[in-house]
N, C-alpha and C. Protein backbone atom coordinates (compact mmCIF):
# COMPACT_ATOMS: atom_id res chain seq x y z
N UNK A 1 94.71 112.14 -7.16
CA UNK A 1 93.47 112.18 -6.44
C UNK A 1 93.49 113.13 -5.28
N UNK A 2 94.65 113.62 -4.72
CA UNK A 2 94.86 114.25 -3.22
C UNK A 2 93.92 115.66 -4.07
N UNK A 3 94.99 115.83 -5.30
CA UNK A 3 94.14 117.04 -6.06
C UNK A 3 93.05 117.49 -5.84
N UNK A 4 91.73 116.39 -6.05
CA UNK A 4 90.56 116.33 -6.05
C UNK A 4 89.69 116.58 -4.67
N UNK A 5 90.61 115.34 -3.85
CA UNK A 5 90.02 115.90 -2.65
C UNK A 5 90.42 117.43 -2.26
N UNK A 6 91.37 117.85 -2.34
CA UNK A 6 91.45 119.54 -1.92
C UNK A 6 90.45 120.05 -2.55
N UNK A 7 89.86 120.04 -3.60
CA UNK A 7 89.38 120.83 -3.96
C UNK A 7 87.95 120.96 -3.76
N UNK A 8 87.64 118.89 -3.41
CA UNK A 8 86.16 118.88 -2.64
C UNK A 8 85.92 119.83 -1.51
N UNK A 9 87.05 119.41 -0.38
CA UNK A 9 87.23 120.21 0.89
C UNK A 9 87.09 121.86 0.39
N UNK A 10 87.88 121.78 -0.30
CA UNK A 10 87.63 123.70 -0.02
C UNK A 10 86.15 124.34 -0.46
N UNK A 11 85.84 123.64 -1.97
CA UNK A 11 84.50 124.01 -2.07
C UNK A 11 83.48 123.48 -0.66
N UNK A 12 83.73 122.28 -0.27
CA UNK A 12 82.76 122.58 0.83
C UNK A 12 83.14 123.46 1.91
N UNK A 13 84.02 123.86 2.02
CA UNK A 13 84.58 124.73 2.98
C UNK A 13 84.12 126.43 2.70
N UNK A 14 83.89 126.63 1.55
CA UNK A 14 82.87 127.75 1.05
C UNK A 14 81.84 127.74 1.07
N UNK A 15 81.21 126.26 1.19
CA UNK A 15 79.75 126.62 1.49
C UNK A 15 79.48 126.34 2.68
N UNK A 16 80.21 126.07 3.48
CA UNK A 16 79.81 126.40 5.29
C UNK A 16 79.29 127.99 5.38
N UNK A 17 80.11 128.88 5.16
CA UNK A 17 80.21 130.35 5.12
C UNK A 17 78.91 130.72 4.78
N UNK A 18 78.60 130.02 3.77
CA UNK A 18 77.29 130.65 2.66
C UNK A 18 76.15 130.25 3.48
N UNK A 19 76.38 128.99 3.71
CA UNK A 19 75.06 128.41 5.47
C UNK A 19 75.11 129.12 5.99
N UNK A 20 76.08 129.42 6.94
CA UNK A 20 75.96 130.13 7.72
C UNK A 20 75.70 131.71 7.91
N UNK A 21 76.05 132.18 7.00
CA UNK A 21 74.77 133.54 6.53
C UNK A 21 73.32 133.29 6.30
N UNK A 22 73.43 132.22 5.56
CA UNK A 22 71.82 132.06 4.92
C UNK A 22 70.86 131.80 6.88
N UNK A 23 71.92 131.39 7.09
CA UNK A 23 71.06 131.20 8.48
C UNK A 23 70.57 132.20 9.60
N UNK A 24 71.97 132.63 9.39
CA UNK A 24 71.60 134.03 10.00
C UNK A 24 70.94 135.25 9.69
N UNK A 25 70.81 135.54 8.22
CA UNK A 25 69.80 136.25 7.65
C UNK A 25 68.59 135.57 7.78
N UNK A 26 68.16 133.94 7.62
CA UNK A 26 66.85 133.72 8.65
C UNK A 26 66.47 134.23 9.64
N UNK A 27 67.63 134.46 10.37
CA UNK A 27 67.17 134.23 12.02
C UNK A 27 66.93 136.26 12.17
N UNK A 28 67.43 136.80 10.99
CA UNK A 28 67.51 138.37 10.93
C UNK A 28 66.13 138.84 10.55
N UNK A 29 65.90 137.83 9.50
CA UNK A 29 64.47 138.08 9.19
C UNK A 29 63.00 137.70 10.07
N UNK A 30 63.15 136.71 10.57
CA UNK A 30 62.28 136.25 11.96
C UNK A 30 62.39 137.66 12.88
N UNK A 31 63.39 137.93 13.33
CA UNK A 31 62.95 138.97 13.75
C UNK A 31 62.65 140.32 13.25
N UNK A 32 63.42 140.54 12.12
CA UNK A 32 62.43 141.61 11.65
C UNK A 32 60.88 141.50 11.65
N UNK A 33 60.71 140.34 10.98
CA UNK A 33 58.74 139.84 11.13
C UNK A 33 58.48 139.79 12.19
N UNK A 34 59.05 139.80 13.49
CA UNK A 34 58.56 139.58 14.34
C UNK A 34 58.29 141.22 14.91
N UNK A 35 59.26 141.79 14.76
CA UNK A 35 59.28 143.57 14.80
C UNK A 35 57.90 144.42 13.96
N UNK A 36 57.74 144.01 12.68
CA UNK A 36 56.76 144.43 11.51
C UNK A 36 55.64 143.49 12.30
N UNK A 37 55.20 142.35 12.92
CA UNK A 37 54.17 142.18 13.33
C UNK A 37 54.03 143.04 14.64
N UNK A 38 54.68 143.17 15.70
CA UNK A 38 54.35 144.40 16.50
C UNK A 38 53.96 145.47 16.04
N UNK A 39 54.80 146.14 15.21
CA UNK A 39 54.58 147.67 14.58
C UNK A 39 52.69 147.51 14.11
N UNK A 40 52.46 146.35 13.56
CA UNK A 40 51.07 146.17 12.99
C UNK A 40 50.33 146.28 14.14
N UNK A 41 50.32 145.12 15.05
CA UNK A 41 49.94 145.30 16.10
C UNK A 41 49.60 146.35 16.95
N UNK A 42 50.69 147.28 17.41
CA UNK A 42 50.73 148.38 17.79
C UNK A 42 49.61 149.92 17.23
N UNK A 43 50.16 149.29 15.65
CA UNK A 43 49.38 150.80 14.69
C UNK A 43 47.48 150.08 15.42
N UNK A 44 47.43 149.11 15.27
CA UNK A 44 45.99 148.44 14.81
C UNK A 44 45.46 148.88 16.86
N UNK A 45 46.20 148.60 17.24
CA UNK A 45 45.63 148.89 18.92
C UNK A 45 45.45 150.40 18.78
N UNK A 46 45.96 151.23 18.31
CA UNK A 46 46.09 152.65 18.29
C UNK A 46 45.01 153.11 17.42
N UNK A 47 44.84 152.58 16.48
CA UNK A 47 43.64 153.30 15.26
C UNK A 47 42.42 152.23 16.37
N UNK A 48 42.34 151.36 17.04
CA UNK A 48 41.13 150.79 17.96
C UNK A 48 40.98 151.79 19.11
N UNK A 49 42.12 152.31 19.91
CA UNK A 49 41.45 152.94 20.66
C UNK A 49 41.00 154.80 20.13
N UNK A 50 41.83 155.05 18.97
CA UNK A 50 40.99 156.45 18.67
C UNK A 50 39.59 155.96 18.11
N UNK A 51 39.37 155.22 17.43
CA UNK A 51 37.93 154.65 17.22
C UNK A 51 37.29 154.40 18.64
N UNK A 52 37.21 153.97 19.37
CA UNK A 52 36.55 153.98 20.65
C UNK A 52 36.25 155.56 21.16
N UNK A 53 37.62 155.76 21.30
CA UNK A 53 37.26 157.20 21.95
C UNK A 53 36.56 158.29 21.20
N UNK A 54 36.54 157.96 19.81
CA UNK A 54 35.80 159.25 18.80
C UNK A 54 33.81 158.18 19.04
N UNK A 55 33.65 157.45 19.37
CA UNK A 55 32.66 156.61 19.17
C UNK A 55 32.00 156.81 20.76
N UNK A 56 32.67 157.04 21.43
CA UNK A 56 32.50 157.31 23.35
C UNK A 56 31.93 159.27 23.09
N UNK A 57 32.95 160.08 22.50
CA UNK A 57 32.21 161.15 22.36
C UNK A 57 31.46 161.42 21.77
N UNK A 58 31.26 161.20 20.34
CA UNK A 58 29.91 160.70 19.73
C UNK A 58 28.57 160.68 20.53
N UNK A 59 29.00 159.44 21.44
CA UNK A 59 27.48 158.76 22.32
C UNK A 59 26.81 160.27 23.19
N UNK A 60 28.28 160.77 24.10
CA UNK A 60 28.05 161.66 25.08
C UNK A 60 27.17 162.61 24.41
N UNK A 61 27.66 162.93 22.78
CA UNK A 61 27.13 164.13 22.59
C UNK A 61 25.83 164.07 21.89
N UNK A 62 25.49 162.70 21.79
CA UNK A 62 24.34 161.97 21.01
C UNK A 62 23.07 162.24 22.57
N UNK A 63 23.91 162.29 23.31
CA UNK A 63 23.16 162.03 25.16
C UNK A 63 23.01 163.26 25.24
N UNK A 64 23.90 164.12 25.34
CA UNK A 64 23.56 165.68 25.41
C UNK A 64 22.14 166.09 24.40
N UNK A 65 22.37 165.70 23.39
CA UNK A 65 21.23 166.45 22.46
C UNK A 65 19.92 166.16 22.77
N UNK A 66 19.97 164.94 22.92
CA UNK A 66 18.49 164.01 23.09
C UNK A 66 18.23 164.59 24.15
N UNK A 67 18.74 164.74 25.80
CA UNK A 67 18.25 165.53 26.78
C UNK A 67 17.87 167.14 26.27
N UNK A 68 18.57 168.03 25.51
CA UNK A 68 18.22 168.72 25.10
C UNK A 68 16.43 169.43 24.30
N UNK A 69 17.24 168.21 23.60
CA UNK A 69 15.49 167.97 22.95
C UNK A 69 14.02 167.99 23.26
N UNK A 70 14.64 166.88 24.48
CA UNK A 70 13.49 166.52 25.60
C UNK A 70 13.18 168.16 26.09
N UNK A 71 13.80 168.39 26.85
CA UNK A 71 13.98 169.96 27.84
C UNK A 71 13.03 170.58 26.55
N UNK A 72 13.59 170.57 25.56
CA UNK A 72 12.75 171.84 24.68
C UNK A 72 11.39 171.30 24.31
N UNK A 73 11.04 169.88 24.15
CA UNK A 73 9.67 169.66 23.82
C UNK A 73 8.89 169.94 25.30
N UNK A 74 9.47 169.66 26.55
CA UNK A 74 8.80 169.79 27.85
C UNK A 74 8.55 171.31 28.13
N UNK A 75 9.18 172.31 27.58
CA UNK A 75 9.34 173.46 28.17
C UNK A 75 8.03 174.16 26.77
N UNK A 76 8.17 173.60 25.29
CA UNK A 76 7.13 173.94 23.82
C UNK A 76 6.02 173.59 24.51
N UNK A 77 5.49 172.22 25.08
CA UNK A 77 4.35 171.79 25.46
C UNK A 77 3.85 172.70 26.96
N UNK A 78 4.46 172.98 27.42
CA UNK A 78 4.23 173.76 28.54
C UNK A 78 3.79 175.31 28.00
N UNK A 79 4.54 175.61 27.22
CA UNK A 79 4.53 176.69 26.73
C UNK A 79 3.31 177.00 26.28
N UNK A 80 2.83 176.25 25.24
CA UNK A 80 1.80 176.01 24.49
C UNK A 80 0.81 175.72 25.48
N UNK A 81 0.80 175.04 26.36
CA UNK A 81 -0.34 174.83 27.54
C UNK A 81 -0.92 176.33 28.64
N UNK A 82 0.01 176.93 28.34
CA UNK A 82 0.12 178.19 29.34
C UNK A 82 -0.33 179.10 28.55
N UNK A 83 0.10 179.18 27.41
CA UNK A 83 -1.00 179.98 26.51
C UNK A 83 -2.40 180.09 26.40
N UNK A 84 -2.71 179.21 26.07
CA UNK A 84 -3.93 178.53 26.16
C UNK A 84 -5.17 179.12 27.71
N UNK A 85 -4.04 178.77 28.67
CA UNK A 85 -4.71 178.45 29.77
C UNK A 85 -5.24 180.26 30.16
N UNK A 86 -4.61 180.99 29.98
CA UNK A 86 -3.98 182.51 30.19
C UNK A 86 -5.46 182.43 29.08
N UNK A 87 -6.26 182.51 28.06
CA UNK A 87 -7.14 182.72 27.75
C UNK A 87 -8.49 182.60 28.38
N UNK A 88 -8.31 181.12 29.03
CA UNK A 88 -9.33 181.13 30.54
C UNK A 88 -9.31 182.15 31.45
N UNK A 89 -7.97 182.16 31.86
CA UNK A 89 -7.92 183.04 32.89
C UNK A 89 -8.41 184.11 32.35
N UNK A 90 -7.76 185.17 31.64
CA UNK A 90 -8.27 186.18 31.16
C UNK A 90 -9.98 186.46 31.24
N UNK A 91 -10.95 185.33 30.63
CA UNK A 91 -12.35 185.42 30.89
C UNK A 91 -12.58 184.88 32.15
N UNK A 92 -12.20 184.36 33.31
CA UNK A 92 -12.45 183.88 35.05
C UNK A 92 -12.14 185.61 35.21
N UNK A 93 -11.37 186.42 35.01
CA UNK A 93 -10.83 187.49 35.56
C UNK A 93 -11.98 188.73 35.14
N UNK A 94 -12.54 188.81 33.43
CA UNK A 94 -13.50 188.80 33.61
C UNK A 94 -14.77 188.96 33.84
N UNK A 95 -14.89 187.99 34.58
CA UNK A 95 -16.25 187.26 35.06
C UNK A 95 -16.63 188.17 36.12
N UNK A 96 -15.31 187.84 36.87
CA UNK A 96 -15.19 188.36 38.72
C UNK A 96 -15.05 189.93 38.67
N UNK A 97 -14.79 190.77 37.82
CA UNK A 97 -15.18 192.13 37.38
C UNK A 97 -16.48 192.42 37.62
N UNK A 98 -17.42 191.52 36.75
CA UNK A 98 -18.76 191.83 36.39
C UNK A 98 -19.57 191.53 37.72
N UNK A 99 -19.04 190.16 38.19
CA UNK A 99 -19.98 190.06 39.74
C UNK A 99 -20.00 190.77 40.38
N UNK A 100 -19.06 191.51 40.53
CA UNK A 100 -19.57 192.80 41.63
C UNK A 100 -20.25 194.22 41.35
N UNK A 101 -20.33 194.19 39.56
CA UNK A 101 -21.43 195.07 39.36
C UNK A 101 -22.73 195.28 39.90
N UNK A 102 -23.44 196.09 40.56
CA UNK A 102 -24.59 195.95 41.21
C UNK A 102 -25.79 195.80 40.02
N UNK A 103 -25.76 196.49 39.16
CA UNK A 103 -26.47 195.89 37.95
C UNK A 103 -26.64 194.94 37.39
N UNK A 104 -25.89 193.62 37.49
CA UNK A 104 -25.56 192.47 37.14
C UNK A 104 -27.18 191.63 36.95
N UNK A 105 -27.25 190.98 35.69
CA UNK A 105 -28.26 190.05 35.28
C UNK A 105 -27.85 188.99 35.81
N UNK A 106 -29.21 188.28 36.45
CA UNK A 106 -28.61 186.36 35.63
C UNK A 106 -28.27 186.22 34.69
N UNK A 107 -29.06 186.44 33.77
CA UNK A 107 -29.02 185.88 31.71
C UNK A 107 -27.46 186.46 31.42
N UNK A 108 -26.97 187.85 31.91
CA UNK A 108 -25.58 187.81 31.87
C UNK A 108 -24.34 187.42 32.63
N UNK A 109 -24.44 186.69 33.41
CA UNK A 109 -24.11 185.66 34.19
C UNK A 109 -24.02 184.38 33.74
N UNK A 110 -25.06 183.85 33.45
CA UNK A 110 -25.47 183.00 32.90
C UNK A 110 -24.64 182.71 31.58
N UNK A 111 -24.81 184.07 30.46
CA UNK A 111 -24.45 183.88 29.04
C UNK A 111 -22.74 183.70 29.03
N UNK A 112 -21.82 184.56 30.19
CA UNK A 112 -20.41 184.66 30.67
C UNK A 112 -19.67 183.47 30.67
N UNK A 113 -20.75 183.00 31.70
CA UNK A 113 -20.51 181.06 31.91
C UNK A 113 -20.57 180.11 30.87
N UNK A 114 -21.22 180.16 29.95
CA UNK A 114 -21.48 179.90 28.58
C UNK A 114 -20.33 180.34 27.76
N UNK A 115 -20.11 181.26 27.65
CA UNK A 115 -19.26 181.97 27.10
C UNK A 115 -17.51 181.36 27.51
N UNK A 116 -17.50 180.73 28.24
CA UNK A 116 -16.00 180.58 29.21
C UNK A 116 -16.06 178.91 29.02
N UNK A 117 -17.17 178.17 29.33
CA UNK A 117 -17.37 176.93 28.88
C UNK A 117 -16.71 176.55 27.16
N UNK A 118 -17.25 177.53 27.02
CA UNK A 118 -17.27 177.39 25.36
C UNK A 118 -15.74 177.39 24.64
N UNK A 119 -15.20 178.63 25.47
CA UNK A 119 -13.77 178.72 25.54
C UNK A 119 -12.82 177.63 25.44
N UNK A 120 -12.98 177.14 26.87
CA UNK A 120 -12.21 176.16 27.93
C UNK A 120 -12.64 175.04 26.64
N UNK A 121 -12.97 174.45 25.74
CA UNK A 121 -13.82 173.66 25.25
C UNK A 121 -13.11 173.72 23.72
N UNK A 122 -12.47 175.17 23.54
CA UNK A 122 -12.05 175.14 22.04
C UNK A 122 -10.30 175.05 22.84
N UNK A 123 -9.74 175.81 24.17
CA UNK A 123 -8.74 175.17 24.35
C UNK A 123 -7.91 173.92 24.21
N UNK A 124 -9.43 173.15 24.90
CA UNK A 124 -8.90 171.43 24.71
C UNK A 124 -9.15 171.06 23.86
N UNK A 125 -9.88 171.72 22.74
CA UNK A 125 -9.59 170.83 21.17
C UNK A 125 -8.32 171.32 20.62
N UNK A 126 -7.74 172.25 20.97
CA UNK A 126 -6.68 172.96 20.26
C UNK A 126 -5.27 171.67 20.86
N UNK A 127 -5.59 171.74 21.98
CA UNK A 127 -4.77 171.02 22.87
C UNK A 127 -4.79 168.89 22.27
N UNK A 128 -5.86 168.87 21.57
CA UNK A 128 -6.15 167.50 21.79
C UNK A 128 -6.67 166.77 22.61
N UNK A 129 -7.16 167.81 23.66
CA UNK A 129 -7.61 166.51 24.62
C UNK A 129 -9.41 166.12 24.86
N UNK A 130 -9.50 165.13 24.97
CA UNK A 130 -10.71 164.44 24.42
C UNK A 130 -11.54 164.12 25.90
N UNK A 131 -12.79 164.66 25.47
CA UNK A 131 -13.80 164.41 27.06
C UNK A 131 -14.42 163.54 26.53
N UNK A 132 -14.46 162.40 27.84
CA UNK A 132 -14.83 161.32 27.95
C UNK A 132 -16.50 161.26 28.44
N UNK A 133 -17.00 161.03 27.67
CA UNK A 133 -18.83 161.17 28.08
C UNK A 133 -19.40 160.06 28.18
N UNK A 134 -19.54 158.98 28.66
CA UNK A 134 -20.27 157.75 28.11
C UNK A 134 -21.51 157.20 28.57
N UNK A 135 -22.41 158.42 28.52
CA UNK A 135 -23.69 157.97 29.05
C UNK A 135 -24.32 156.97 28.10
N UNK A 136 -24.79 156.04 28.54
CA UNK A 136 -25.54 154.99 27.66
C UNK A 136 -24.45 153.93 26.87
N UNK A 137 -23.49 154.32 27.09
CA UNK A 137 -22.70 153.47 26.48
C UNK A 137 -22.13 152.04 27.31
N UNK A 138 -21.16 151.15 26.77
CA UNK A 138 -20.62 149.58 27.43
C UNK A 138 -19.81 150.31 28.31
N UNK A 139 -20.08 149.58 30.04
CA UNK A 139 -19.02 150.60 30.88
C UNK A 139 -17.65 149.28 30.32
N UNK A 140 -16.82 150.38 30.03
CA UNK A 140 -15.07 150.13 29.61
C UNK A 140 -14.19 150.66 30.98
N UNK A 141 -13.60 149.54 31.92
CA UNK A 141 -12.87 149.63 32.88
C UNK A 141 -11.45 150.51 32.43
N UNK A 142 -11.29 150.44 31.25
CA UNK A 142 -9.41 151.49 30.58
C UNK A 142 -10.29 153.02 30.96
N UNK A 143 -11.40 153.30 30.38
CA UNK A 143 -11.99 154.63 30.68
C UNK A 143 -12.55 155.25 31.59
N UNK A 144 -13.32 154.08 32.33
CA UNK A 144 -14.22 154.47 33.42
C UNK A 144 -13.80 153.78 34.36
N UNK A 145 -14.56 154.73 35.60
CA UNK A 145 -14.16 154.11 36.92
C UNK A 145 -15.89 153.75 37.65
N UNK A 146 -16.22 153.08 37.74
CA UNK A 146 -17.55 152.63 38.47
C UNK A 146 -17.28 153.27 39.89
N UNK A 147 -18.54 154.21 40.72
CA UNK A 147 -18.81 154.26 41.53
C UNK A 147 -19.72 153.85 42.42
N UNK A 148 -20.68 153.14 41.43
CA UNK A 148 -21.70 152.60 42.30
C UNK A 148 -22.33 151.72 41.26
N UNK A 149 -23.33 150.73 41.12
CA UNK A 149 -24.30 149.95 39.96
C UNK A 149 -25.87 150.30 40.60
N UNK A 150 -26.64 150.32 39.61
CA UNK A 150 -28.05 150.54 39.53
C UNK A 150 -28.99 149.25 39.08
N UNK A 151 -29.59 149.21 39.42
CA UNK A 151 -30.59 148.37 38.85
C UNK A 151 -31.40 148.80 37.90
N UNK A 152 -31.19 148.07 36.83
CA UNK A 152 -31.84 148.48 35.34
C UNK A 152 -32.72 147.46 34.74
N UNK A 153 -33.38 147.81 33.86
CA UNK A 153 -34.02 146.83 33.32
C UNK A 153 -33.24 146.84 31.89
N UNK A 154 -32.70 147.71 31.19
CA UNK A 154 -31.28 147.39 30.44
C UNK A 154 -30.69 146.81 30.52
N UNK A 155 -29.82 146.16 29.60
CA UNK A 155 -28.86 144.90 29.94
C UNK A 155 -27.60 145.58 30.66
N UNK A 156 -27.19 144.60 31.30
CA UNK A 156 -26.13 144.79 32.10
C UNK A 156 -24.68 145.86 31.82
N UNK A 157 -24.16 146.25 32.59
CA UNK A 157 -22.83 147.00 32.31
C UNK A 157 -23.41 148.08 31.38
N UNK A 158 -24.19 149.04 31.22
CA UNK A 158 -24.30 150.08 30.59
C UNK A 158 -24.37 151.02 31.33
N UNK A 159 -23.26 152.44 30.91
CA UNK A 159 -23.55 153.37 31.67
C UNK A 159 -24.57 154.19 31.81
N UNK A 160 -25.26 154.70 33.21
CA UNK A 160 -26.24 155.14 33.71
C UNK A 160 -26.41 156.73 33.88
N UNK A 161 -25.19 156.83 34.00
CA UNK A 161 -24.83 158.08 34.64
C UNK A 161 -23.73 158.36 34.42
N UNK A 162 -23.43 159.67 34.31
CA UNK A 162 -21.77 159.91 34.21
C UNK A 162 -22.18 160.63 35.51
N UNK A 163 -20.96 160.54 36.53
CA UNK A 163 -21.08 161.69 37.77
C UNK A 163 -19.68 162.50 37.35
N UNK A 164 -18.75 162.48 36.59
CA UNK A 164 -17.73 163.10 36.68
C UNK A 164 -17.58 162.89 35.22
N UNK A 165 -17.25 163.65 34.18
CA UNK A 165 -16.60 163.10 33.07
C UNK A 165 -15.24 163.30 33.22
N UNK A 166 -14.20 162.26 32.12
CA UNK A 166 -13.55 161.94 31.68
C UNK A 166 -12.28 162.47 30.99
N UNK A 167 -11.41 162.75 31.19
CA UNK A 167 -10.49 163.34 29.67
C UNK A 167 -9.36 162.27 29.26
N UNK A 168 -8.83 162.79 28.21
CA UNK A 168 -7.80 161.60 27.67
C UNK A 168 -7.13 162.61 26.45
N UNK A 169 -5.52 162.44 26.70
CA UNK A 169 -4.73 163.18 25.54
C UNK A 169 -4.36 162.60 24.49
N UNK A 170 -4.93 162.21 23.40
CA UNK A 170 -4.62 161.71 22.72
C UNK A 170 -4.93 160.14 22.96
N UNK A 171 -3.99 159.20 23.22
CA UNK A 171 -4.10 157.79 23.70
C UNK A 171 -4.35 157.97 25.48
N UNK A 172 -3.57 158.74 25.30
CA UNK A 172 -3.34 158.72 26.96
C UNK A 172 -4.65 158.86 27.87
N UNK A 173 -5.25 158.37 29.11
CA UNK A 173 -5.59 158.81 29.97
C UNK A 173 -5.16 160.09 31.10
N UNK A 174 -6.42 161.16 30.69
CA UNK A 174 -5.88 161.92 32.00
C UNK A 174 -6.18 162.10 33.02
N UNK A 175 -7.72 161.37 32.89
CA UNK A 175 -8.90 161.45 34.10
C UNK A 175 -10.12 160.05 33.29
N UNK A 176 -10.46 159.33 34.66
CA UNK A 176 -11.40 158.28 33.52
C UNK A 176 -12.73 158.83 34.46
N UNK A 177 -14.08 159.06 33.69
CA UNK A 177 -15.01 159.20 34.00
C UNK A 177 -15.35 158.25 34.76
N UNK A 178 -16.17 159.12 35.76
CA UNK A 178 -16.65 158.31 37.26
C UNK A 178 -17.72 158.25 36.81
N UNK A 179 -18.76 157.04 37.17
CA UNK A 179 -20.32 156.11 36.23
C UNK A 179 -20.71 155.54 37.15
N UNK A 180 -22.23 155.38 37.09
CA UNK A 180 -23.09 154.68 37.75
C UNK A 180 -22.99 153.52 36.37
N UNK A 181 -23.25 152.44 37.42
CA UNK A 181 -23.33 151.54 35.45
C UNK A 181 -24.71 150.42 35.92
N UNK A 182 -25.23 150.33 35.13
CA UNK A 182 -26.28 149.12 35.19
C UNK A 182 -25.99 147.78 35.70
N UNK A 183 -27.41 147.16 36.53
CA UNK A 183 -27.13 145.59 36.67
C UNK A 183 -28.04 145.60 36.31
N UNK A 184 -28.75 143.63 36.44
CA UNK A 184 -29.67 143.30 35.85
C UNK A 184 -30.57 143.29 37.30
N UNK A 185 -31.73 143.46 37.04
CA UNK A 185 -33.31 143.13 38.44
C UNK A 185 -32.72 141.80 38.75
N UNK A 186 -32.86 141.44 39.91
CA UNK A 186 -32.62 140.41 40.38
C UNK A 186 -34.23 139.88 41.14
């Protein structure tokens, strides 16, 4: 029997050895995983902040353009307004030629003024912008501005008078016609 037991002992005496690797290649591998989860970590913080920073210049240059843009529609609309306007001028300039002709008509005076009205008139349609007229019409406080009320025998709030007309660009207000507007006889 001593036989037997030696030979229990030694085989267990071989597998202490074999534990004790197996353990320590645990404890080798924990930290390797623990190394390969940094490295992940690390790569994943690194591809986050070049994504930020390619996403930050992006914006800047998304900001640059749009100001750009702006600048060029402010400077087109101007442009386009100055054109325009330089056609008035051109007939005011003219005008003031002819007044000091000593020959000078009314009726051509007259027809000049007509003539420059008429102008100024295809400018602001070119332009879009819309004159506000509202004689006889519901006085509308977004358009008009009341300067005074009349006594009418018309029903109430109708305009009487325009003393100033109106313009408007599109939606916009650029000037609201100044109105006498109706009340009722009291």
């Amino acid at each position: 029997m001593k036989k037997d037991e030696n030979k229990d002992v030694s085989i267990k005496e071989q597998d202490l050895p074999v534990e004790d690797e197996v353990l320590e290649n645990d404890k080798e591998n924990d930290k390797n995983e623990e190394k390969d989860e940094k490295t992940l970590l690390t790569e994943e913080i690194a591809s986050l902040n070049d994504l930020l920073l390619r996403s930050k210049a992006e914006l800047d240059n998304f900001q640059k353009r749009t100001v750009k843009q702006i600048q060029q529609a402010q400077l087109y609309s101007t442009e386009k307004l100055s054109a325009e306007l330089m056609v008035i001028m051109d007939s005011l300039e003219a005008a003031e030629k002819l007044s000091t002709d000593p020959n000078l008509k009314l009726d051509d005076l007259v027809e000049g003024n007509n003539l420059l009205l008429k102008t100024t008139k295809e400018v602001f349609d070119k332009l879009d912008i819309e004159e506000i007229n509202p004689l006889n019409e519901n006085f509308d406080p977004e358009y008009h501005q009341a300067m005074a009320t009349k006594e009418s025998e018309i029903s109430e709030n109708i305009v009487l008078e325009v003393m100033q007309k109106g313009y408007k660009l599109k939606s916009k207000l650029l000037r609201p016609a100044l109105v006498i507007v109706s009340k009722k006889n009291q």
